[in-house]
C-alpha atoms as a PDB file:
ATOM      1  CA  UNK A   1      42.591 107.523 334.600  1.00  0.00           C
ATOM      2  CA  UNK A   2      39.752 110.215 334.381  1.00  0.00           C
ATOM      3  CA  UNK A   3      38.672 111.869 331.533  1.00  0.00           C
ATOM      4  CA  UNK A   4      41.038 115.199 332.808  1.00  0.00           C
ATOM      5  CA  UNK A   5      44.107 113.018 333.070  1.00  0.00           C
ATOM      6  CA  UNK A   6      43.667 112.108 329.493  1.00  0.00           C
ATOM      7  CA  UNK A   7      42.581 115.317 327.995  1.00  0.00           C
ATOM      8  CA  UNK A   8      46.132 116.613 329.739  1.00  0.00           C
ATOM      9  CA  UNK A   9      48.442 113.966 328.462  1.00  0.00           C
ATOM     10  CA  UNK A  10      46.823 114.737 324.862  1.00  0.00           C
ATOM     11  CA  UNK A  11      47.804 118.480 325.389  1.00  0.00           C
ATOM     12  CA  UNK A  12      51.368 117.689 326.375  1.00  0.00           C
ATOM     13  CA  UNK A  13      51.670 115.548 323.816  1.00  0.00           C
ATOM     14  CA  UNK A  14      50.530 117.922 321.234  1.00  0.00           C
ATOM     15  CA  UNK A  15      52.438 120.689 322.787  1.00  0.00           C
ATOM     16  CA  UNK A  16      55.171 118.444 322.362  1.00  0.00           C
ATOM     17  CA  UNK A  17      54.546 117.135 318.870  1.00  0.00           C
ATOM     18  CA  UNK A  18      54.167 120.865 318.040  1.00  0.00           C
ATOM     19  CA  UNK A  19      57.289 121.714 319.196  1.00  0.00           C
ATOM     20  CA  UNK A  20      59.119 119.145 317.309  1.00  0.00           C
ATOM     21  CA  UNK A  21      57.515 120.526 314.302  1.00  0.00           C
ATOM     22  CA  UNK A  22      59.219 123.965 314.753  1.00  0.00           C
ATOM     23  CA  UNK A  23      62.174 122.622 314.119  1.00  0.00           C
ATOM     24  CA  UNK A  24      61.260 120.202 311.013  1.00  0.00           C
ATOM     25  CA  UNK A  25      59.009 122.459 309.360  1.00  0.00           C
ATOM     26  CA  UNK A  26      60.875 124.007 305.852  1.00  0.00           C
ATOM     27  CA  UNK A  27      59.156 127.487 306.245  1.00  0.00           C
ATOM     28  CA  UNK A  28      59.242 130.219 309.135  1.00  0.00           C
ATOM     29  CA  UNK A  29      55.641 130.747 308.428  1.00  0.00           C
ATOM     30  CA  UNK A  30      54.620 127.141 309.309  1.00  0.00           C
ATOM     31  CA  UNK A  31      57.353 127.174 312.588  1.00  0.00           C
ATOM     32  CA  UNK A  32      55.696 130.438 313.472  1.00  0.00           C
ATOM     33  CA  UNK A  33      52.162 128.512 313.391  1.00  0.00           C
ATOM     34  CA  UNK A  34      53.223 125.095 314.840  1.00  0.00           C
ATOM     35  CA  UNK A  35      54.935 127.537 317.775  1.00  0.00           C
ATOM     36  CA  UNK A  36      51.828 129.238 318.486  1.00  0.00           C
ATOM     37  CA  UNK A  37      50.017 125.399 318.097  1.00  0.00           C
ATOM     38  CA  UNK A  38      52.224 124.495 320.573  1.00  0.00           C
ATOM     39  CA  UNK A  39      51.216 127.335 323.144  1.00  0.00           C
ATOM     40  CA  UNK A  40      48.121 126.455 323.322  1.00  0.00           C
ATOM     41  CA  UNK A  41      48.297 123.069 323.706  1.00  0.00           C
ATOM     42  CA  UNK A  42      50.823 124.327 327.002  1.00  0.00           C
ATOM     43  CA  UNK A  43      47.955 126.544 328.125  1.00  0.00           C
ATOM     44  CA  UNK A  44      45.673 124.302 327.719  1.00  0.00           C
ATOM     45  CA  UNK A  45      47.363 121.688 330.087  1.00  0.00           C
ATOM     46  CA  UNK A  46      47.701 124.548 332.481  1.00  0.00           C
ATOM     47  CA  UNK A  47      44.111 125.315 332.402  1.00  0.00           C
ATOM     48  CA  UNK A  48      43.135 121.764 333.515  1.00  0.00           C
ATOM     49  CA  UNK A  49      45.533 121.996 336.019  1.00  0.00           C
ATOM     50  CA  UNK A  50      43.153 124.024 337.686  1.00  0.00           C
ATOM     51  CA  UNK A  51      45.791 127.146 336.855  1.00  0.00           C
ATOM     52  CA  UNK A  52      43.072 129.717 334.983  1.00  0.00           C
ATOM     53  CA  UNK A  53      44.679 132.891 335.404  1.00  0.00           C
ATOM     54  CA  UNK A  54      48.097 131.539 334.088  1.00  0.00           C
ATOM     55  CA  UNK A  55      46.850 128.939 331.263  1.00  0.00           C
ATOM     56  CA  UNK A  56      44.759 132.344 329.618  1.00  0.00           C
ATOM     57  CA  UNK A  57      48.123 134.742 330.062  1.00  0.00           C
ATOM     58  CA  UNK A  58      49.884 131.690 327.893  1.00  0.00           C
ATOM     59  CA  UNK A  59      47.436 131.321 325.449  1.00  0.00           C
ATOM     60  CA  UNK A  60      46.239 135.280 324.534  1.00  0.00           C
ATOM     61  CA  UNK A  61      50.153 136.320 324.835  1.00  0.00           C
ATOM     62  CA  UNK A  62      51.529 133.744 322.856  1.00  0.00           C
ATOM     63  CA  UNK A  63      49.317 133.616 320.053  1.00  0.00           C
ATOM     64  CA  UNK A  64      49.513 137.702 320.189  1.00  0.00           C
ATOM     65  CA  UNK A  65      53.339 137.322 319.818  1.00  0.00           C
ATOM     66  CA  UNK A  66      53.127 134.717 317.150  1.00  0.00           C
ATOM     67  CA  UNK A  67      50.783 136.907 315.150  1.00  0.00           C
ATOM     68  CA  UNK A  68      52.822 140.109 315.513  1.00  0.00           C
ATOM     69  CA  UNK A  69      55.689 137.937 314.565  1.00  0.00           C
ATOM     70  CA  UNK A  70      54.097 136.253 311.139  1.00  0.00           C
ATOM     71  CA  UNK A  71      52.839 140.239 310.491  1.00  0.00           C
ATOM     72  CA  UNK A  72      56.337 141.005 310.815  1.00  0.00           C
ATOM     73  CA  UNK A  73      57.808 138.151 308.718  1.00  0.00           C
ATOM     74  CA  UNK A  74      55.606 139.194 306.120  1.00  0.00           C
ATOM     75  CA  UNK A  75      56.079 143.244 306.334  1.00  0.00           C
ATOM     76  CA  UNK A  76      59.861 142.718 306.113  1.00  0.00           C
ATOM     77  CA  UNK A  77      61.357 139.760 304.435  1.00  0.00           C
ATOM     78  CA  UNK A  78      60.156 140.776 300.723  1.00  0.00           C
ATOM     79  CA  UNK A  79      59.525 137.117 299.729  1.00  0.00           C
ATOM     80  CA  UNK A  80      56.557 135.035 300.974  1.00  0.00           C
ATOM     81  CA  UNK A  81      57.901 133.185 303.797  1.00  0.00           C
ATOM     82  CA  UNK A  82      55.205 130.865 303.676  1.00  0.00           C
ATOM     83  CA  UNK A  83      56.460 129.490 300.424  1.00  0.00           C
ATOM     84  CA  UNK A  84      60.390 129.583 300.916  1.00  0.00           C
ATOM     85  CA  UNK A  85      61.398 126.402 301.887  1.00  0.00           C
ATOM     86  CA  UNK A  86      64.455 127.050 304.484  1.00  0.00           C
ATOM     87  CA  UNK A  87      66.262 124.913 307.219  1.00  0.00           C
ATOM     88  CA  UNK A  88      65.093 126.274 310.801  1.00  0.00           C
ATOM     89  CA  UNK A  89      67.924 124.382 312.348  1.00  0.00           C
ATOM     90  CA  UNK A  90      71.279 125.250 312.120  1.00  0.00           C
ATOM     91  CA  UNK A  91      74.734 123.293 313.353  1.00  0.00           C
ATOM     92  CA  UNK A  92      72.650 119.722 313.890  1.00  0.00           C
ATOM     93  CA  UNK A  93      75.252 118.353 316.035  1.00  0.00           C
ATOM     94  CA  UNK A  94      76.061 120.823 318.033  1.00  0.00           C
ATOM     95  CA  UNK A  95      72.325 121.602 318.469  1.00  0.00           C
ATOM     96  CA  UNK A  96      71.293 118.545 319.818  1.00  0.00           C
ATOM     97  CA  UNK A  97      74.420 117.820 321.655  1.00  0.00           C
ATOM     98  CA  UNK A  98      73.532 121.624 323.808  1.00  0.00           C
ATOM     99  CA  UNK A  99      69.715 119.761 323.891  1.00  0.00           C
ATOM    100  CA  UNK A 100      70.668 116.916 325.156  1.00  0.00           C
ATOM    101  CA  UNK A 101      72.924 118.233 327.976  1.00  0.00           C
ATOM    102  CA  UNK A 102      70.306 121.084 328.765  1.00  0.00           C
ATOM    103  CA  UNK A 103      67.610 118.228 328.838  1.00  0.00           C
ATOM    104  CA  UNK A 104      69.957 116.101 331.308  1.00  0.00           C
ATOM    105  CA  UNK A 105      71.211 118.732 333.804  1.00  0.00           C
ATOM    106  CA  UNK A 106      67.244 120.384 334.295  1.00  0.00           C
ATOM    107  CA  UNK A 107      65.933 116.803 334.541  1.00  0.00           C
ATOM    108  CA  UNK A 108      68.374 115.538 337.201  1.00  0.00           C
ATOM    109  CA  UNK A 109      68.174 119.399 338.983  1.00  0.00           C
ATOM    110  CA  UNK A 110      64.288 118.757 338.798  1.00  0.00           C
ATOM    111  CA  UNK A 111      64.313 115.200 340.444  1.00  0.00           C
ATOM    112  CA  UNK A 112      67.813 115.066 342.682  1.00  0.00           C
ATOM    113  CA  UNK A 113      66.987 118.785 344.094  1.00  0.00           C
ATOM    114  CA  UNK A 114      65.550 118.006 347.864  1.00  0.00           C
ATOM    115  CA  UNK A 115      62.496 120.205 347.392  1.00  0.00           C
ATOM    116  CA  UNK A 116      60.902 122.275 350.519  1.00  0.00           C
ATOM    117  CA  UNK A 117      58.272 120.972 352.159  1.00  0.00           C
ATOM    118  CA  UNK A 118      55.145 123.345 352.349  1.00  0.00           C
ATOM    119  CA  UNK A 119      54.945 125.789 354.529  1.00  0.00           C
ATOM    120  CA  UNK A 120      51.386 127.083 355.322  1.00  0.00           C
ATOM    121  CA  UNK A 121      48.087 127.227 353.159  1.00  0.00           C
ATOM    122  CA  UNK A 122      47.667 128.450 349.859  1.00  0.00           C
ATOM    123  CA  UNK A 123      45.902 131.634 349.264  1.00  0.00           C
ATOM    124  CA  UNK A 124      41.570 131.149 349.310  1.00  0.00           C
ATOM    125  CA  UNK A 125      41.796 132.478 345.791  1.00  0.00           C
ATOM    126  CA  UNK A 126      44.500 131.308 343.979  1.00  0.00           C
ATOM    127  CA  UNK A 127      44.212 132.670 340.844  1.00  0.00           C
ATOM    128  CA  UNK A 128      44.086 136.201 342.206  1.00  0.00           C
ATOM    129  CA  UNK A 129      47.068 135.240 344.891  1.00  0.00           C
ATOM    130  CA  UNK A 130      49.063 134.072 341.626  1.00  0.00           C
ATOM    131  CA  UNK A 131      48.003 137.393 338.987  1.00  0.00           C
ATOM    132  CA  UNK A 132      49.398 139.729 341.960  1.00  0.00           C
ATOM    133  CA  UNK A 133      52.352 137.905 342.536  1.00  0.00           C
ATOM    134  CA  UNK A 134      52.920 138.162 338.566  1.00  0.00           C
ATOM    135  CA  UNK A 135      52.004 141.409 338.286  1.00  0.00           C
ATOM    136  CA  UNK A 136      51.395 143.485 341.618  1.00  0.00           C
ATOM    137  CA  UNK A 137      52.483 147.316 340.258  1.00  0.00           C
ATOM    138  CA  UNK A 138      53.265 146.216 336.537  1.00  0.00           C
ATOM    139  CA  UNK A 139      49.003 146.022 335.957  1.00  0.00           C
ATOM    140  CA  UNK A 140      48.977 148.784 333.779  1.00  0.00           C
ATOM    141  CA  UNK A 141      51.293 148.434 332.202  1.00  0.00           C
ATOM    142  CA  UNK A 142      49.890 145.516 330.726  1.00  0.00           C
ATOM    143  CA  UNK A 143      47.065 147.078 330.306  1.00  0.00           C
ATOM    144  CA  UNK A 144      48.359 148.976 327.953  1.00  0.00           C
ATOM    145  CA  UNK A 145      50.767 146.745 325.769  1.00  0.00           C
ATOM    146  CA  UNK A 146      47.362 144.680 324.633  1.00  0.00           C
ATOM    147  CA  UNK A 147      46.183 147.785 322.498  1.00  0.00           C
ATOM    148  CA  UNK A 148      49.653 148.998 321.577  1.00  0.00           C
ATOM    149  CA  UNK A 149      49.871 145.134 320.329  1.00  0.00           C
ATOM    150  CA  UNK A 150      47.086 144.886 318.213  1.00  0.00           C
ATOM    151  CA  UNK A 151      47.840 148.981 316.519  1.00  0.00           C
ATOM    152  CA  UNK A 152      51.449 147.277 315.844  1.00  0.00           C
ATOM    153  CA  UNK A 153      49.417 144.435 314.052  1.00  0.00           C
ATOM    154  CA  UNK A 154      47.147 146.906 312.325  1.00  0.00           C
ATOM    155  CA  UNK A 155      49.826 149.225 311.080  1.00  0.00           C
ATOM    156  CA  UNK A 156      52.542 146.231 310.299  1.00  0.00           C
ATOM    157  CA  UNK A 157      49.875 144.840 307.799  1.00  0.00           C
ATOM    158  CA  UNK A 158      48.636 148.487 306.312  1.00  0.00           C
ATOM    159  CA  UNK A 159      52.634 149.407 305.912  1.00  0.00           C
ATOM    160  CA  UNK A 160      53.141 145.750 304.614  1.00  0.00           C
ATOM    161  CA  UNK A 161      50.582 145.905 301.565  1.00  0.00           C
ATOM    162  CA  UNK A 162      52.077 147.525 298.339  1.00  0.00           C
ATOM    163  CA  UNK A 163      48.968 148.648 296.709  1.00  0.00           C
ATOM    164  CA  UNK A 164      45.462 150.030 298.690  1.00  0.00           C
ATOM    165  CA  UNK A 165      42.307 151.679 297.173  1.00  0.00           C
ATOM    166  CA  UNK A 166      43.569 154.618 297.551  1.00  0.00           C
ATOM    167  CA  UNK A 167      46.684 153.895 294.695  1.00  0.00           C
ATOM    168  CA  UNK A 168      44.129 152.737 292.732  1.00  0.00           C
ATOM    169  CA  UNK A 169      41.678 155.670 292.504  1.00  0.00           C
ATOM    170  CA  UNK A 170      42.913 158.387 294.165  1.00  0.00           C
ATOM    171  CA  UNK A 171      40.905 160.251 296.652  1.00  0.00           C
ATOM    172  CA  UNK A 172      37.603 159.846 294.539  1.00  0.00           C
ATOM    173  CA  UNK A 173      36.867 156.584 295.777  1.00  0.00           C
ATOM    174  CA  UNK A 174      33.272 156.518 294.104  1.00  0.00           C
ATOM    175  CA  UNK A 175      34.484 156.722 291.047  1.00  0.00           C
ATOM    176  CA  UNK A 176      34.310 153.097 288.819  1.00  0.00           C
ATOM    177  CA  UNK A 177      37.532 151.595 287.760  1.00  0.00           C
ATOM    178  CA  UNK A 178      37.789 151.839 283.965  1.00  0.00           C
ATOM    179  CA  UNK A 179      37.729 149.034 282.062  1.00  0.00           C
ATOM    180  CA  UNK A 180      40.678 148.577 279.631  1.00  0.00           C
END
């Protein structure tokens, strides 16, 4: 086993471990974290499967989305929900009953489906075979959700403070705060 094999089975394992921590977590803060934790580790494993252009999309959009999402937590739930312990799983039973039958019928589709055989070559380039096939005419597009991303970040954590500098002093921001 080289030295890639094992650096993969460590990232599905922590991707894994990382899920499982979503759901036993007390906080949405921390399943927020150990989801983005967990994205990584999944685009990491992707990466050293050789799969660059798809392992980078995980990574920079997931951790984007969990960061917009802890901004959001945050802006809107009037409570720190990094400190409110809270159950992130609800109906046990019939949650892991609907696991356990999802996890049985895509495992036995995955191995009992007679899969193609290959037809043809893969593409010279890869990478840039699978990014068009992703994207082909939606390329602007995301080229411009990545900025309206991070202005939603930037304006979700300005609207989500209660006091600025600006409450404080006014518009004569030389001017030294008295002492009382």
């Amino acid at each position: 086993m080289g030295l890639v094999d094992v650096a993969f089975w460590a990232c599905a394992l922590v991707a894994v471990a990382m899920g499982v921590l979503v759901f036993v977590v007390d906080s949405m803060a921390r399943a927020t974290y150990a989801l983005a934790a967990s994205f990584v580790a999944t685009g990491g494993a992707l990466l050293l499967m050789q799969q660059s252009y798809l392992g980078v999309v995980v990574v920079l959009m997931m951790v984007m989305e969990m960061a917009v999402m802890a901004v959001y937590m945050v802006m809107f739930m009037g409570m720190n929900p990094a400190l409110m312990p809270m159950s992130m799983v609800h109906s046990h039973r019939a949650a892991i009953g609907v696991a356990v039958v999802t996890f049985v019928a895509l495992g036995s589709g995955a191995v009992l489906v007679p899969w193609p055989e290959r037809r043809g070559s893969p593409s010279p380039d890869v990478t840039e075979a699978l990014g068009t096939a992703i994207m082909e005419s939606h390329m602007l597009v995301m080229m411009v959700v990545g900025p309206v991303m991070v202005a939603t970040i930037v304006v979700g954590v300005l609207l989500s403070s209660s006091r600025t500098r600006y409450d404080r002093m006014g518009d004569d921001l030389d001017r030294r705060e008295e002492r009382r």
